[in-house]
Structures are given as C-alpha cells and as structure tokens.
C-alpha atoms as a PDB file:
ATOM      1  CA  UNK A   1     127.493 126.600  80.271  1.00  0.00           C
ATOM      2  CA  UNK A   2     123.949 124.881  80.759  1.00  0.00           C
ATOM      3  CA  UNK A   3     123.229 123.258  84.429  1.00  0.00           C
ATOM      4  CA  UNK A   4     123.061 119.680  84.460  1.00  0.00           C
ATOM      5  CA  UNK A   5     120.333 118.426  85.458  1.00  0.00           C
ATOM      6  CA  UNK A   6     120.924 115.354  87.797  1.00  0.00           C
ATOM      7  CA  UNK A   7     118.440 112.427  88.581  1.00  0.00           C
ATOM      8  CA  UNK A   8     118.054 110.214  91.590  1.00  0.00           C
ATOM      9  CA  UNK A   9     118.690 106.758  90.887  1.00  0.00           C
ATOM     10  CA  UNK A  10     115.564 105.009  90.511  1.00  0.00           C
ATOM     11  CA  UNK A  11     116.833 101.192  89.135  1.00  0.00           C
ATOM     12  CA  UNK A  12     119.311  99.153  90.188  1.00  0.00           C
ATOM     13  CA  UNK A  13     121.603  96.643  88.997  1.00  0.00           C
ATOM     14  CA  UNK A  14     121.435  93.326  90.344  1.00  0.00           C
ATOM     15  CA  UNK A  15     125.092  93.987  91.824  1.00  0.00           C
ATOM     16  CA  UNK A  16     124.603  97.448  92.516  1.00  0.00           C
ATOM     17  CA  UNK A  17     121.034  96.865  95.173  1.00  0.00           C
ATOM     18  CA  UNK A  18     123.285  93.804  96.629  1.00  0.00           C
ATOM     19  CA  UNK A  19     125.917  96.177  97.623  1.00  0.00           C
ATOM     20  CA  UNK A  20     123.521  98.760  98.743  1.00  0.00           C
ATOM     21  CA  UNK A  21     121.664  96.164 100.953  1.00  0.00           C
ATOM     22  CA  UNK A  22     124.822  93.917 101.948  1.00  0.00           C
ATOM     23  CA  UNK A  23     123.300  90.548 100.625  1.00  0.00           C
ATOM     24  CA  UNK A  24     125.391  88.310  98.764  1.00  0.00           C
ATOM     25  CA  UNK A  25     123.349  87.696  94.986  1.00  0.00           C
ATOM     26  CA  UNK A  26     121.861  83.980  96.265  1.00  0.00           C
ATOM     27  CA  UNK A  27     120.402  85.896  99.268  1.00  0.00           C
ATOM     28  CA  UNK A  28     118.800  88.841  97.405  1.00  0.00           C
ATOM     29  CA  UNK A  29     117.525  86.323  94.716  1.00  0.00           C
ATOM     30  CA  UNK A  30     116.593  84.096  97.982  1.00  0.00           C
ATOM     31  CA  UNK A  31     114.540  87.527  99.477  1.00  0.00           C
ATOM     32  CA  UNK A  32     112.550  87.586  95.487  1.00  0.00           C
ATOM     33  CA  UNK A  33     111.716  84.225  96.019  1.00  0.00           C
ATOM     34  CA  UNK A  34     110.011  84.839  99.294  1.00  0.00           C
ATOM     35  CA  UNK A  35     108.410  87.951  97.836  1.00  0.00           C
ATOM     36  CA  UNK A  36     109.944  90.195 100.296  1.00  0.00           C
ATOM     37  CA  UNK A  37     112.097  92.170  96.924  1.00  0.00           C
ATOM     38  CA  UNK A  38     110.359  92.662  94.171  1.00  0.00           C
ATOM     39  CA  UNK A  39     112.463  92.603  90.653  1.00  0.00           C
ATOM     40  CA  UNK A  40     111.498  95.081  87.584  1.00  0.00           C
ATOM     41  CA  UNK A  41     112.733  92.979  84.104  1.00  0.00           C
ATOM     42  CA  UNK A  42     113.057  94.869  80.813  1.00  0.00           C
ATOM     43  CA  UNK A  43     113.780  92.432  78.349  1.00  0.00           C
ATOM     44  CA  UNK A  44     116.460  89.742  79.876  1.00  0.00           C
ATOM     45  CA  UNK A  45     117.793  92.965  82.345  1.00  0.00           C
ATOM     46  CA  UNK A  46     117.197  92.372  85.924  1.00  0.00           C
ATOM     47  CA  UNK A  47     116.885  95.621  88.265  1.00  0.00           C
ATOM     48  CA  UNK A  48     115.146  96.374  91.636  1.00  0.00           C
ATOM     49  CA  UNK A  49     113.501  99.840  92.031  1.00  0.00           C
ATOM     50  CA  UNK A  50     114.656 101.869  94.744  1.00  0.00           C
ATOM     51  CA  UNK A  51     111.146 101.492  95.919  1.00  0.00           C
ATOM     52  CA  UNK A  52     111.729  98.276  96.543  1.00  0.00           C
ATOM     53  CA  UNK A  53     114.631  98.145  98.048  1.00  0.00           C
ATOM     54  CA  UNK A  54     113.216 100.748 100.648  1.00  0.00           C
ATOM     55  CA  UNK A  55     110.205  98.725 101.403  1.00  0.00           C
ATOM     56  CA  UNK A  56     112.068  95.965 102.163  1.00  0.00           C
ATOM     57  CA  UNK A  57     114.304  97.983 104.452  1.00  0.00           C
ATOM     58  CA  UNK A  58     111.404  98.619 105.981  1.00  0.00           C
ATOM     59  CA  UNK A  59     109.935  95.001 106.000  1.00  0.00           C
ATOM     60  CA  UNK A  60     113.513  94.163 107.972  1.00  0.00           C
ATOM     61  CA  UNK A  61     112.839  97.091 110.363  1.00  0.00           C
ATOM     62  CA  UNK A  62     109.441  96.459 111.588  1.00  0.00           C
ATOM     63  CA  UNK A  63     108.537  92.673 110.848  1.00  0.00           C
ATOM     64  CA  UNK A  64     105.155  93.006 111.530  1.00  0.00           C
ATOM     65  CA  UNK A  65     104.474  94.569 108.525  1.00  0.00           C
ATOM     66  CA  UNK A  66     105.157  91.345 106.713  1.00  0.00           C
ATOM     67  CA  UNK A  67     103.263  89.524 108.734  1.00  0.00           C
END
C-alpha cells in the first residue's frame, strides 16, 4: 500500500478560523475590517490563511506590534 502523503492545513473556512480563534463570525469579519485578519477570496469563497490567523495571534499577544 502507498503512504499517504498528508498536508498541513494552509486555508480556512470562514467557520472553521472562527472556531480555531473563538470569535463569533461578526467579530472575525469586525477584526478584517480593522485590518488586523486578512481574508484570501477565490472566486465568491472566503478563507483566511493560516498565516494570518497566526499573525494575528500574534498581533493579540504583543500589541505593540500593531501599533
């Protein structure tokens, strides 16, 4: 049998980064608006890179970096 070769998740759903950050969707659509998340779209299909959602992790740990 051939090994499977398994990717880490690079896009996320709109539902799937608001249960990996714990934001309701008006709050993670309220954190795009204040260009703290950045959204990828392809086509009408919203998703948020896992890049983003670790820089913004970060933005919530150290503020300053915001700033």
């Amino acid at each position: 049998m051939p090994a499977v070769l398994t990717l880490p998740k690079v896009l996320y759903t709109v539902p799937e980064a608001m249960a990996v950050l714990s934001l309701s969707r008006s709050q993670l659509y309220r954190e795009v608006a204040a260009g703290r998340l950045t959204i990828v779209k392809s086509g009408r299909a919203s998703r948020i890179s896992a890049g983003a959602i670790a820089a913004y992790v970060a933005i919530l740990e150290n503020p300053e970096v915001a700033a």
